[in-house]
Protein backbone atom coordinates (compact mmCIF):
# COMPACT_ATOMS: atom_id res chain seq x y z
CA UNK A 1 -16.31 41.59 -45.73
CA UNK A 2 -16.32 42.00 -41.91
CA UNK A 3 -20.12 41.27 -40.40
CA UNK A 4 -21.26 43.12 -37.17
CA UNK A 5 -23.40 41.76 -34.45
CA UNK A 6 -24.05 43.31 -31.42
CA UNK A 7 -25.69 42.63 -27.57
CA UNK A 8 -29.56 44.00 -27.97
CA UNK A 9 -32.03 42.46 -25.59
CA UNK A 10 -32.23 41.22 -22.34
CA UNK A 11 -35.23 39.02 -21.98
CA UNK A 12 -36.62 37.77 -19.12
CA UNK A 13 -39.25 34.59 -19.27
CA UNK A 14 -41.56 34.68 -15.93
CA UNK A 15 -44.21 32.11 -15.45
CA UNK A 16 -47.76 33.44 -15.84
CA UNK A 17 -48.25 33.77 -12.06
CA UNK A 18 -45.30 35.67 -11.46
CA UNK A 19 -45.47 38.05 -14.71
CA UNK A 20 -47.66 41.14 -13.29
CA UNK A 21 -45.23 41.64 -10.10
CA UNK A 22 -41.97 40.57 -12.35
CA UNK A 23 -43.17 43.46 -15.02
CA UNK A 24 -43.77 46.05 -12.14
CA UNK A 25 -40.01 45.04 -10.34
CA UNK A 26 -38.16 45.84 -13.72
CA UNK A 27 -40.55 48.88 -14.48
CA UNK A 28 -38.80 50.24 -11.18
CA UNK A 29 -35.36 48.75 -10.78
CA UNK A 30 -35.02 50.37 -14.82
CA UNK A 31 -36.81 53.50 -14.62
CA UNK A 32 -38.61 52.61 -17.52
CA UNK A 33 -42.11 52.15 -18.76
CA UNK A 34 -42.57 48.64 -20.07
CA UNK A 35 -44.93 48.76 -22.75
CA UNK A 36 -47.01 45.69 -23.48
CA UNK A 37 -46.88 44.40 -26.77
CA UNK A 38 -50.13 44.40 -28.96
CA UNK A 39 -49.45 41.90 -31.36
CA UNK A 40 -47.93 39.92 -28.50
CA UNK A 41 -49.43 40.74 -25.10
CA UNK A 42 -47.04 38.75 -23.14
CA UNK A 43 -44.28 40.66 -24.22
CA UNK A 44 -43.49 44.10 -22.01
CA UNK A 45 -40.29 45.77 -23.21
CA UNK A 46 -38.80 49.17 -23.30
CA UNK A 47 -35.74 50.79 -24.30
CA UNK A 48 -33.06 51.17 -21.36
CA UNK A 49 -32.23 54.63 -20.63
CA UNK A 50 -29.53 56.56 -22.81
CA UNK A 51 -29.12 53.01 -24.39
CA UNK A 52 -30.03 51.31 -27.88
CA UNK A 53 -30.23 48.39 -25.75
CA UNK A 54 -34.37 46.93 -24.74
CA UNK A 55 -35.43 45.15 -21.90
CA UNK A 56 -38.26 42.54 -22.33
CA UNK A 57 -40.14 40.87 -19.71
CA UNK A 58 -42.00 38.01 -21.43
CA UNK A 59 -44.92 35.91 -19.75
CA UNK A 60 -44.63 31.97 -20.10
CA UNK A 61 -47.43 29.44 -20.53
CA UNK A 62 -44.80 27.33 -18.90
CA UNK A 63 -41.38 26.30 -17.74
CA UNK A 64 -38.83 27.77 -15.20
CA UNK A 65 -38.36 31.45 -15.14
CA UNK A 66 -34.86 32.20 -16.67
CA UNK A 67 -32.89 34.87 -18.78
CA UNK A 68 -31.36 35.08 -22.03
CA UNK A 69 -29.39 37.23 -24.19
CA UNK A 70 -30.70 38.14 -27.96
CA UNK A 71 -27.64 39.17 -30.19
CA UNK A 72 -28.77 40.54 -33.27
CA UNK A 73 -26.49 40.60 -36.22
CA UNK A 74 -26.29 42.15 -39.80
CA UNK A 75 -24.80 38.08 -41.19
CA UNK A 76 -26.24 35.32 -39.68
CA UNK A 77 -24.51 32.76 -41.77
CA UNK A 78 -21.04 34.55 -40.91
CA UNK A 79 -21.92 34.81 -37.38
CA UNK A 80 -23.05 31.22 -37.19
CA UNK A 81 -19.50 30.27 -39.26
């Protein structure tokens, strides 16, 4: 049986001091209101216009700031194989 996975979030990690001016860049280059997260308050994300696609800006405690892709999909062990 054929498995499905998909493109679904592009995140990008900020360090601390950068996260407040990062969030307010993507909340205008995207046209969308970043939301922050309550269980999670250094995650701000939103859904990308006319799209079932979410953008999430997420604070780091540390490291480099960088991007990443999540791919959700509805087999993990096929999509792994």
């Amino acid at each position: 049986m054929p498995h499905h996975s998909r493109l679904y979030k592009i995140v990008i990690d900020v360090p601390a001091v950068d996260h407040a001016d990062e969030v307010s860049f993507w909340r205008a280059a995207a046209g969308v209101d970043l939301k922050q997260e309550d269980a999670f308050p250094e995650y701000h994300h939103g859904t990308l216009p006319g799209q079932d696609f979410w953008l999430l800006v997420q604070r780091l405690d540390d490291g480099a700031a960088r991007v990443h892709l999540d791919i959700h999909t509805d087999d993990l062990a096929a999509e792994v194989a």
